[in-house]
N, C-alpha and C. Protein backbone atom coordinates (compact mmCIF):
# COMPACT_ATOMS: atom_id res chain seq x y z
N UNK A 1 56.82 17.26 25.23
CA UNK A 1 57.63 18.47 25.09
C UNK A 1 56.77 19.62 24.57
N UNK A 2 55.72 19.44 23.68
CA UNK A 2 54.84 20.75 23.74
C UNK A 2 54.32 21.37 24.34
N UNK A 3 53.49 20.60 25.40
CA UNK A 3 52.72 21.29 26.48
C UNK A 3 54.20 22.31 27.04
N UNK A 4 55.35 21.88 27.27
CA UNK A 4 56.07 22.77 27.97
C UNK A 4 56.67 23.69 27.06
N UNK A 5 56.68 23.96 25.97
CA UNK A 5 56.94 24.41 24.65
C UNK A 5 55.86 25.66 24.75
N UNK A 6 54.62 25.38 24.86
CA UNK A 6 53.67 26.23 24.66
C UNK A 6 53.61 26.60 26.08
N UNK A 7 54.14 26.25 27.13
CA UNK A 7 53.92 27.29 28.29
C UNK A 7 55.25 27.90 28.39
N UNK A 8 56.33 27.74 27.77
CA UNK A 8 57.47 28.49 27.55
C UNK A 8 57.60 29.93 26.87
N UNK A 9 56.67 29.71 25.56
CA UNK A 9 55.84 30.11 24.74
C UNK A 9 55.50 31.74 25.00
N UNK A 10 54.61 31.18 25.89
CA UNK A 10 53.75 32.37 27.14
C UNK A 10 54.56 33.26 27.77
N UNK A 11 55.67 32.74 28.86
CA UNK A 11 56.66 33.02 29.79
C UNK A 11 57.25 34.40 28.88
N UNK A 12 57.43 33.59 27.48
CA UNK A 12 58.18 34.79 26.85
C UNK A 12 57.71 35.65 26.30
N UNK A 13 56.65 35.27 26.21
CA UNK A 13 55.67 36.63 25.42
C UNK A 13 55.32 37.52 26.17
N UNK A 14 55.22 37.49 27.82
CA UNK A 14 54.66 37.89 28.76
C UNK A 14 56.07 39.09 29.18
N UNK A 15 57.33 37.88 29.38
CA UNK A 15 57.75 38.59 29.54
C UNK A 15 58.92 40.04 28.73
N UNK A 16 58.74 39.26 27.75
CA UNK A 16 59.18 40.65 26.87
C UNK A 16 58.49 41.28 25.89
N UNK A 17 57.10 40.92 27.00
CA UNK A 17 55.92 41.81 26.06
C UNK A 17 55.94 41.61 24.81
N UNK A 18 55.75 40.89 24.10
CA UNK A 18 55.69 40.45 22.75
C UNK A 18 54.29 39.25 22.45
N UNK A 19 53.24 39.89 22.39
CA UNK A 19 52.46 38.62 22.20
C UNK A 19 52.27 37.95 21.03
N UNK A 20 53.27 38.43 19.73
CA UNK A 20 53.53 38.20 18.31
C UNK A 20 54.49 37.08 18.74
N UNK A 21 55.78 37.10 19.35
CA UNK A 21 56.70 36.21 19.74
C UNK A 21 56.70 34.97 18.99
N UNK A 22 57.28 34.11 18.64
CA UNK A 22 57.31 32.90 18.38
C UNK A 22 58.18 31.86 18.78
N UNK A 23 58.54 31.20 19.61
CA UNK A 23 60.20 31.15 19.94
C UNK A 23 60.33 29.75 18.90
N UNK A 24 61.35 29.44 19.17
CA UNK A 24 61.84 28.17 19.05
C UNK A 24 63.58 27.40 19.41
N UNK A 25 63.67 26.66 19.38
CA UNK A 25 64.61 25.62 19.76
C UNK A 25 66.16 26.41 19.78
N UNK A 26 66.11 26.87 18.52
CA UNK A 26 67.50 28.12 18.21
C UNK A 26 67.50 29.07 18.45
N UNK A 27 66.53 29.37 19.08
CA UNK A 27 66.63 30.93 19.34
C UNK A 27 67.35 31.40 20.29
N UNK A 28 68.41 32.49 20.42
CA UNK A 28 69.09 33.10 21.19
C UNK A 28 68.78 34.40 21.77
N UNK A 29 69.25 35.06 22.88
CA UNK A 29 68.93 36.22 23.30
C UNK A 29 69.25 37.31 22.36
N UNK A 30 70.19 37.14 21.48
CA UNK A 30 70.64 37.78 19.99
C UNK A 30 69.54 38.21 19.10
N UNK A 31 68.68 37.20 19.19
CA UNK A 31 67.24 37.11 18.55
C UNK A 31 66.10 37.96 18.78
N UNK A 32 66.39 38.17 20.04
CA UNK A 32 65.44 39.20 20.42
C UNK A 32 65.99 40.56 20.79
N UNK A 33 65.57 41.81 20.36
CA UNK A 33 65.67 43.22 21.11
C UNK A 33 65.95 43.18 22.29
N UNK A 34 64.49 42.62 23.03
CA UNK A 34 64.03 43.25 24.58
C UNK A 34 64.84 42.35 25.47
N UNK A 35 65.44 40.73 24.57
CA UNK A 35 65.68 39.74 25.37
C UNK A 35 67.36 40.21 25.88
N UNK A 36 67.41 41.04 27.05
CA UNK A 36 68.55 41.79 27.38
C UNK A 36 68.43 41.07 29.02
N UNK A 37 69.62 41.30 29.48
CA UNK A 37 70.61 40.65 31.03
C UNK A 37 69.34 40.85 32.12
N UNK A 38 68.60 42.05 31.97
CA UNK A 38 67.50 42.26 33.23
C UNK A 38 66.51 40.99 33.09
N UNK A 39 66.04 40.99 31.04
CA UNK A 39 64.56 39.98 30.94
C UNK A 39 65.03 38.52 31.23
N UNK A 40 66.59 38.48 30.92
CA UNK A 40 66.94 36.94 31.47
C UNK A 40 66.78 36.52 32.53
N UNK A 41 66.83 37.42 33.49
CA UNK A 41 66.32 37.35 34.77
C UNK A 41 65.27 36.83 35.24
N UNK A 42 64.29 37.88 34.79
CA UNK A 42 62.80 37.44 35.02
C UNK A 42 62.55 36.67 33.93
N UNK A 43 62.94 35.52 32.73
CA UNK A 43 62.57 34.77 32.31
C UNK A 43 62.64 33.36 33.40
N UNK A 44 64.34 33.64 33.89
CA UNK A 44 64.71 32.45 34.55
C UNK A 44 63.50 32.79 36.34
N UNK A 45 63.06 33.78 36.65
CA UNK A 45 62.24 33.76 37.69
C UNK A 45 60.82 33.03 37.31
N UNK A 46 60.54 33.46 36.06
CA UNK A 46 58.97 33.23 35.84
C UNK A 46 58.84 31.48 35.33
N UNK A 47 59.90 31.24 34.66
CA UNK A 47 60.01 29.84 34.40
C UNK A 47 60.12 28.53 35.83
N UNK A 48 60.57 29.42 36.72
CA UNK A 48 60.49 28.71 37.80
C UNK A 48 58.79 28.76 38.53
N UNK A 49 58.59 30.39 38.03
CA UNK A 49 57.18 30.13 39.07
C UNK A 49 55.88 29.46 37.99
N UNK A 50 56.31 29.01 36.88
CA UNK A 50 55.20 28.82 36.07
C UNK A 50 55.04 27.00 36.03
N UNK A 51 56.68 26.61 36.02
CA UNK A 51 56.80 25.39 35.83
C UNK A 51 56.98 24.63 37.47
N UNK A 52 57.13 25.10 38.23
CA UNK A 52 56.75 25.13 39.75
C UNK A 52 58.56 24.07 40.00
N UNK A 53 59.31 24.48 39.60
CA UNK A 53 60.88 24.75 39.91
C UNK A 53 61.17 25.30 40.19
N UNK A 54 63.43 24.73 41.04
CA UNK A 54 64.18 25.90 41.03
C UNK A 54 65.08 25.39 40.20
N UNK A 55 65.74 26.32 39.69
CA UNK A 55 66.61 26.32 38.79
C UNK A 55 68.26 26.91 39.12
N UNK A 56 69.42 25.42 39.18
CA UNK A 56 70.50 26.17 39.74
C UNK A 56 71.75 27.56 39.04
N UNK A 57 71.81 27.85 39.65
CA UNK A 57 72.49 29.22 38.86
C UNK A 57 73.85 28.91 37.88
N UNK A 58 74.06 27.36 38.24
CA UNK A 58 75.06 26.78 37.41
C UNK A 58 74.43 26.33 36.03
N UNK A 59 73.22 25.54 36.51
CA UNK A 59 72.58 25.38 35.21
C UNK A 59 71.68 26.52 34.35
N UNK A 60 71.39 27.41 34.49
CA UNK A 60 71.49 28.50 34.21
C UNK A 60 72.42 28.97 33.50
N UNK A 61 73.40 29.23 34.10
CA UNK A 61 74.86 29.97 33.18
C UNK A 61 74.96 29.21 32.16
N UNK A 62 74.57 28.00 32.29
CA UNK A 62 74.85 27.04 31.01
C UNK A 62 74.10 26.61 29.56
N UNK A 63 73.28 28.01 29.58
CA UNK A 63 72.09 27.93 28.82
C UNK A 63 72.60 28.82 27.63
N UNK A 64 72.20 28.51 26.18
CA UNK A 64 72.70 29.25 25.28
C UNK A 64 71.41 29.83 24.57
N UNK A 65 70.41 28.83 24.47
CA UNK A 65 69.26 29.07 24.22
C UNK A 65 68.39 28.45 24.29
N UNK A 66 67.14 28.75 23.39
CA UNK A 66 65.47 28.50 23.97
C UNK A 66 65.69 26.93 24.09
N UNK A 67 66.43 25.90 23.38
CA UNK A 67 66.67 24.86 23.01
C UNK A 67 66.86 23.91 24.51
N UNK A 68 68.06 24.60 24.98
CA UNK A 68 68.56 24.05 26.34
C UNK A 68 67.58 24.39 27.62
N UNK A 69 66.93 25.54 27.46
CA UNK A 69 66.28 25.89 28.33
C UNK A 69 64.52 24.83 28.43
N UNK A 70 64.52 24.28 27.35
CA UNK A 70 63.02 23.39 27.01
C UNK A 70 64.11 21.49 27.54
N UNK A 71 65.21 21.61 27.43
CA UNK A 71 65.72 20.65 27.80
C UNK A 71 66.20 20.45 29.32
N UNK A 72 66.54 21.30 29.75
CA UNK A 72 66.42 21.60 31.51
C UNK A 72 65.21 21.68 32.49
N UNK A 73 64.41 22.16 31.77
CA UNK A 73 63.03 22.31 32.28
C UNK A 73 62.30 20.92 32.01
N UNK A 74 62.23 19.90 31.06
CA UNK A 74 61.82 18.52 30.92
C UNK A 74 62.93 17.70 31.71
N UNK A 75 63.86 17.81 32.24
CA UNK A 75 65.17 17.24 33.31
C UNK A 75 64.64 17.40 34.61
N UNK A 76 64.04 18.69 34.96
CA UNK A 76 63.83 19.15 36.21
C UNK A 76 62.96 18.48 36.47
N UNK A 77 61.28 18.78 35.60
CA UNK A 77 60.17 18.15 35.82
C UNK A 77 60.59 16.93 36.07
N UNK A 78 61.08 15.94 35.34
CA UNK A 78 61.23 14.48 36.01
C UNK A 78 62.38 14.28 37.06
N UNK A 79 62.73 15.21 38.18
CA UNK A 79 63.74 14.88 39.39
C UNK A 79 63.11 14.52 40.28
């Protein structure tokens, strides 16, 4: 779970420009400023092109935070 932790890590630093960032397990879009409806977007794009997934728009909607999203992405990898 780290290796994908620390490339999650990246995804988000990259994409809401934050290379201070730190995420973790609880973290919500609440949590962040920049983390607004457009960067969810391109989080859920870049997480697909980084972790070489797709991701369904159901499971998606079903994401509350960084937590579920490190738990979907270790689900996917092993399908």
């Amino acid at each position: 779970m780290s290796e994908i932790l620390e490339k999650l890590q990246s995804v988000f630093q990259r994409v809401l420009e934050d290379d201070e960032l730190v995420i973790s397990r609880t973290m919500t879009a609440g949590d962040h400023a920049s983390w607004d409806s457009i960067n969810h977007i391109k989080l859920v794009l870049e997480v697909e092109k980084t972790f070489d997934l797709r991701l369904k728009n159901s499971d998606v909607a079903l994401l509350e935070s960084v937590g579920d999203l490190l738990d979907l992405i270790a689900r996917k990898r092993t399908d």
